[in-house]
N, C-alpha and C. Protein backbone atom coordinates (compact mmCIF):
# COMPACT_ATOMS: atom_id res chain seq x y z
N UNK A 1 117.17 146.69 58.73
CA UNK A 1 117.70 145.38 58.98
C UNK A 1 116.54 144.44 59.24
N UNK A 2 116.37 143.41 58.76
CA UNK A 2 115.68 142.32 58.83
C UNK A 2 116.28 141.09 59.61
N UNK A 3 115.62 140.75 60.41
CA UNK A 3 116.10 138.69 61.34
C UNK A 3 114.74 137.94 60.61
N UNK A 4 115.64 137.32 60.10
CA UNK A 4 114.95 135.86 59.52
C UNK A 4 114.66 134.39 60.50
N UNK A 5 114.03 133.86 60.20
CA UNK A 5 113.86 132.74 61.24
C UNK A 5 115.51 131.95 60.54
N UNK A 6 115.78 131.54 61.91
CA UNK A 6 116.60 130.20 62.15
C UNK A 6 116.51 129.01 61.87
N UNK A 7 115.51 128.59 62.43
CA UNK A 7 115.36 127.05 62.15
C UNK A 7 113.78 127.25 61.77
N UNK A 8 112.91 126.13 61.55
CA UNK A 8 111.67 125.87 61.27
C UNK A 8 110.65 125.90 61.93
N UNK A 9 111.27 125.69 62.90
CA UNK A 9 110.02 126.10 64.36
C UNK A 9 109.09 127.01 63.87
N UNK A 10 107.82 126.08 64.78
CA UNK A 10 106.93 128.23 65.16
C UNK A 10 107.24 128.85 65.99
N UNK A 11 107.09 130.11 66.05
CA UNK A 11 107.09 130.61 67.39
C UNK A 11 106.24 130.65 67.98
N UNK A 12 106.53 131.26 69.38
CA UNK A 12 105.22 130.79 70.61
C UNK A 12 104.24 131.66 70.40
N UNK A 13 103.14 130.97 70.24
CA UNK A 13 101.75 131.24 70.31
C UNK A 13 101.03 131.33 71.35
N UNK A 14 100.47 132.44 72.28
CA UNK A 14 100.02 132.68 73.48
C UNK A 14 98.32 131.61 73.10
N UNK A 15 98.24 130.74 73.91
CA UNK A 15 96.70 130.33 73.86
C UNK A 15 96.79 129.25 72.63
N UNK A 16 97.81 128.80 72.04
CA UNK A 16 98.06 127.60 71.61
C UNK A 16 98.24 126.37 71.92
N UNK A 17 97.41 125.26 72.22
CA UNK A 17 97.99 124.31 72.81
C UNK A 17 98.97 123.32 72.25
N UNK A 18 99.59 122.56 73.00
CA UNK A 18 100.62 121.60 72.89
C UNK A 18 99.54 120.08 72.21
N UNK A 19 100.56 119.66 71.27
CA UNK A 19 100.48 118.87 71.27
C UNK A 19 99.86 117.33 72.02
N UNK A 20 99.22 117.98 73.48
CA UNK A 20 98.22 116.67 74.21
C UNK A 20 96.76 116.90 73.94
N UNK A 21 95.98 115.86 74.37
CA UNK A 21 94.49 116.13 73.86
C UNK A 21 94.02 116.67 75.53
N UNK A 22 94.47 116.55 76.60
CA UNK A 22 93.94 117.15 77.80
C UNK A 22 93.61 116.36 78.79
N UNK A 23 93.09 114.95 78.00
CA UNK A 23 92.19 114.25 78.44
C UNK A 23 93.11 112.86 79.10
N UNK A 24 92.62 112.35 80.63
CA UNK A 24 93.67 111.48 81.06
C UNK A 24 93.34 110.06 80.53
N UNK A 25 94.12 108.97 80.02
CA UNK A 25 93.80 107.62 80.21
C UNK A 25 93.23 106.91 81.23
N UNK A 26 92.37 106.16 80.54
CA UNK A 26 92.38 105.57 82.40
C UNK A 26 92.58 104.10 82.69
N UNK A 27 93.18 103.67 83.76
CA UNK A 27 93.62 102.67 83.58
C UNK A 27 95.10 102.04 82.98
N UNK A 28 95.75 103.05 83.17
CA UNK A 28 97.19 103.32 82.65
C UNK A 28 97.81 103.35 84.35
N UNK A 29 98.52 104.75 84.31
CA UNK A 29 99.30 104.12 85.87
C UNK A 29 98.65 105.31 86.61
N UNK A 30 98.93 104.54 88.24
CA UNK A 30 97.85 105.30 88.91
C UNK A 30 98.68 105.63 90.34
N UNK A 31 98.66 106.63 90.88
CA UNK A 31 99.48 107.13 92.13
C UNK A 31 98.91 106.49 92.92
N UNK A 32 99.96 106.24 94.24
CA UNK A 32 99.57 105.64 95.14
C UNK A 32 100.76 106.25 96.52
N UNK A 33 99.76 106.23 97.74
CA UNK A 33 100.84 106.17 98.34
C UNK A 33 100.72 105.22 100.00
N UNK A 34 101.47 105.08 101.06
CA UNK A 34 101.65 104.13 101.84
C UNK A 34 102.08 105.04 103.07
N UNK A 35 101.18 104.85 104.41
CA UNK A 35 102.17 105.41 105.43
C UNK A 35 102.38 104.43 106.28
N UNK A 36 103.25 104.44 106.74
CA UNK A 36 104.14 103.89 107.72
C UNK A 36 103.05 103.50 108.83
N UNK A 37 103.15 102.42 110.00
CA UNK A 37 102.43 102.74 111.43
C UNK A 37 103.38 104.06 112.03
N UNK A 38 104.39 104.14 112.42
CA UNK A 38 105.19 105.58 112.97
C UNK A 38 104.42 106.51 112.35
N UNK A 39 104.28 106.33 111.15
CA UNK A 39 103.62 107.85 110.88
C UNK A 39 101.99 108.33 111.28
N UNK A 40 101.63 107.03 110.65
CA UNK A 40 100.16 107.08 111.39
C UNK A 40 100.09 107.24 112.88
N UNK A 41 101.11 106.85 114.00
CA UNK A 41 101.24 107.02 115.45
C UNK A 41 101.41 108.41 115.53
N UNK A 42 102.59 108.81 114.60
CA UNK A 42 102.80 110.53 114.74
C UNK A 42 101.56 111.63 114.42
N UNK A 43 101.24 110.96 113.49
CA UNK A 43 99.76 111.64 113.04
C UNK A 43 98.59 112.07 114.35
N UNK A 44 98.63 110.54 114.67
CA UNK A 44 97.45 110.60 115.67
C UNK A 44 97.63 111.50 116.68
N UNK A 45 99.07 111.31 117.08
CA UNK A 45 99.47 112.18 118.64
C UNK A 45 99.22 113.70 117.95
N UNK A 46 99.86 113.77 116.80
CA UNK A 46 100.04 115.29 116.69
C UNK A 46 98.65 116.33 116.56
N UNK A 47 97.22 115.21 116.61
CA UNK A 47 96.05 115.45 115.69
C UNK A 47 95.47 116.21 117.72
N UNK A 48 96.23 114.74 118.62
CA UNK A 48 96.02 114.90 120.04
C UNK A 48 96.24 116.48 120.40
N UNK A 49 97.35 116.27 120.65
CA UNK A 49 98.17 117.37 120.60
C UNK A 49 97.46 119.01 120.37
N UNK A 50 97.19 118.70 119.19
CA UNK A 50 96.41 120.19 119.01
C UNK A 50 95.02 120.51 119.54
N UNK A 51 93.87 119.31 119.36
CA UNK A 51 92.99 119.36 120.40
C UNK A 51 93.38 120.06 121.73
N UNK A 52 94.50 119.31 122.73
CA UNK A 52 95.08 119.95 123.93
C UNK A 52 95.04 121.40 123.57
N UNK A 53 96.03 121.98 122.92
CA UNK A 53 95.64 122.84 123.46
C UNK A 53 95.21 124.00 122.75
N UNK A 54 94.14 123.44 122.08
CA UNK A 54 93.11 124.53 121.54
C UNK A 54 91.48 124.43 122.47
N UNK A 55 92.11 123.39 123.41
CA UNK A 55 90.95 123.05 124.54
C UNK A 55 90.71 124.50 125.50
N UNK A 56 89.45 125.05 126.36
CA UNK A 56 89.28 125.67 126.94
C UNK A 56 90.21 125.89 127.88
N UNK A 57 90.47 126.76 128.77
CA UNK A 57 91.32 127.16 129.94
C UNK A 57 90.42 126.82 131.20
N UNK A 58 88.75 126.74 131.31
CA UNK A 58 88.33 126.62 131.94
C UNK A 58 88.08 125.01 132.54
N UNK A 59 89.18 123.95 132.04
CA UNK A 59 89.83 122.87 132.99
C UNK A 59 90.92 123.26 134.00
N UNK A 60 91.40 124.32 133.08
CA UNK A 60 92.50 124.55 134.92
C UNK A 60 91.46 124.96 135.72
N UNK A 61 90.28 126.06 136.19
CA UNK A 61 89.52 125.98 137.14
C UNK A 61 89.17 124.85 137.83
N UNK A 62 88.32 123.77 136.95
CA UNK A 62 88.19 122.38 136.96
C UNK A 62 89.13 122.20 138.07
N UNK A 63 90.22 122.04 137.21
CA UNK A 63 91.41 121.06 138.44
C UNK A 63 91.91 121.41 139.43
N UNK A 64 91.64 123.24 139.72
CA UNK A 64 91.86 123.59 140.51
C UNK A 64 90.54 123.11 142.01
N UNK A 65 89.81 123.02 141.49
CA UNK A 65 88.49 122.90 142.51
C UNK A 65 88.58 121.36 143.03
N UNK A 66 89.30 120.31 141.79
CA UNK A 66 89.63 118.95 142.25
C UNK A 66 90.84 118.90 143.26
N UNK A 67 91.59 119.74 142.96
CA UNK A 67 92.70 119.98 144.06
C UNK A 67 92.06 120.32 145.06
N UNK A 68 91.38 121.18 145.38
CA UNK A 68 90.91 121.21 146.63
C UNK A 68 90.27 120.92 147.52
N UNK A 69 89.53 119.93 146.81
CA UNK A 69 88.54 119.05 147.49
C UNK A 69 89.13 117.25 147.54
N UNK A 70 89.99 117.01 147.21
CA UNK A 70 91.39 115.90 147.63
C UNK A 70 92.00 116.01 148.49
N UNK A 71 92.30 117.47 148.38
CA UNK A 71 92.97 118.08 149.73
C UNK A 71 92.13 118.62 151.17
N UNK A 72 90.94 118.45 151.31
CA UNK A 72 90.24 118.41 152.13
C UNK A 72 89.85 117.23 152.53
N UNK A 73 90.73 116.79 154.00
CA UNK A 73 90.25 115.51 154.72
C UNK A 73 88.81 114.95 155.11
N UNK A 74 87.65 116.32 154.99
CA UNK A 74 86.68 115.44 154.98
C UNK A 74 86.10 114.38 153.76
N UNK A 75 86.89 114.93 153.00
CA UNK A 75 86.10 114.68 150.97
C UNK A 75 86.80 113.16 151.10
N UNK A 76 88.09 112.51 151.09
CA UNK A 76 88.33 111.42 151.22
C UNK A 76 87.65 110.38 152.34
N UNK A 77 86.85 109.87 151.57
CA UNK A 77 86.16 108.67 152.36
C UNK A 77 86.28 107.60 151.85
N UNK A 78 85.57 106.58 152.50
CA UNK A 78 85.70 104.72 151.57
C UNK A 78 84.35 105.11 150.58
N UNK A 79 83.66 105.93 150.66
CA UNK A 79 82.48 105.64 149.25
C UNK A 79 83.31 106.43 147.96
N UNK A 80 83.84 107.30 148.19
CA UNK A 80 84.59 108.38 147.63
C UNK A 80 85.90 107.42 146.76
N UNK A 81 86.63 106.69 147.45
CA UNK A 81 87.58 105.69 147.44
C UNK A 81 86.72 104.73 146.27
N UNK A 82 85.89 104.07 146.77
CA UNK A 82 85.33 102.76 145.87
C UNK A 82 85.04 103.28 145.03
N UNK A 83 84.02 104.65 144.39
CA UNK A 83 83.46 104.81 143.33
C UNK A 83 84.80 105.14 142.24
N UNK A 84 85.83 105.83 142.93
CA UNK A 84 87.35 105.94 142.38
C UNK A 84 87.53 105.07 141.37
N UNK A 85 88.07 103.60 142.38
CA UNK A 85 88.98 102.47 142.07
C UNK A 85 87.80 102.22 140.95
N UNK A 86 86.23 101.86 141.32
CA UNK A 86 85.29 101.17 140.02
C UNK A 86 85.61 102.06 138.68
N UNK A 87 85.47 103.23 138.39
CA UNK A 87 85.69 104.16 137.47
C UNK A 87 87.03 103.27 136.93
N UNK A 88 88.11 103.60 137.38
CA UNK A 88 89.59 103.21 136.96
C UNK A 88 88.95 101.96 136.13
N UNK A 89 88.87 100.83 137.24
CA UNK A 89 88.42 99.07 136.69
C UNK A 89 87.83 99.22 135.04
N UNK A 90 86.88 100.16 135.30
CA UNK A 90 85.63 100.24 134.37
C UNK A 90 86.71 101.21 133.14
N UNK A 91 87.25 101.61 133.24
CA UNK A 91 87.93 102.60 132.09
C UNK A 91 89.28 101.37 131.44
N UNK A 92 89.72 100.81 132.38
CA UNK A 92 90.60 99.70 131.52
C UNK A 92 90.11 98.56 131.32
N UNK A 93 88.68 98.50 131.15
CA UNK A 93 87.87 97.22 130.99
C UNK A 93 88.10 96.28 131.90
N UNK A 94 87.94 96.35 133.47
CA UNK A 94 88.33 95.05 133.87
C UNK A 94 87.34 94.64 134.22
């Protein structure tokens, strides 16, 4: 028994190319895209975010040692106090 072709087609040729030359135009149409501010806000936090907590563990020590020296009535003084409040001033530009 013999199958004859159907229609005129070729058949598929492994490593034949199609009909395009490969090569792109340029200056034809060009992708683009746009984000949102929300997204750029989400971005940023989420970029935050992972910094946190891929940060060391050795700030909880840190804060533990700041806890305890806040909590020791001799450590609160007025020089202790002023250099505080200037830091704050100085961090929100005042």
């Amino acid at each position: 028994m013999t199958i004859d072709r159907i229609s005129p087609l070729e058949p598929f040729q492994p490593g034949k190319k199609s009909g395009r030359s490969g090569q792109v135009e340029k200056g034809k149409n060009t992708d683009s895209i746009s984000l949102s501010s929300e997204a750029v806000a989400k971005s940023e936090l989420y970029q935050a975010m992972e910094l946190v907590s891929s940060a060391d563990e050795v700030r909880a020590e840190r804060i533990a040692q700041l806890k305890a020296k806040i909590n020791d009535p001799s450590y609160l003084n007025d020089k202790v106090i002023q250099a505080t409040a200037e830091k704050i001033l100085e961090s929100l530009g005042l």
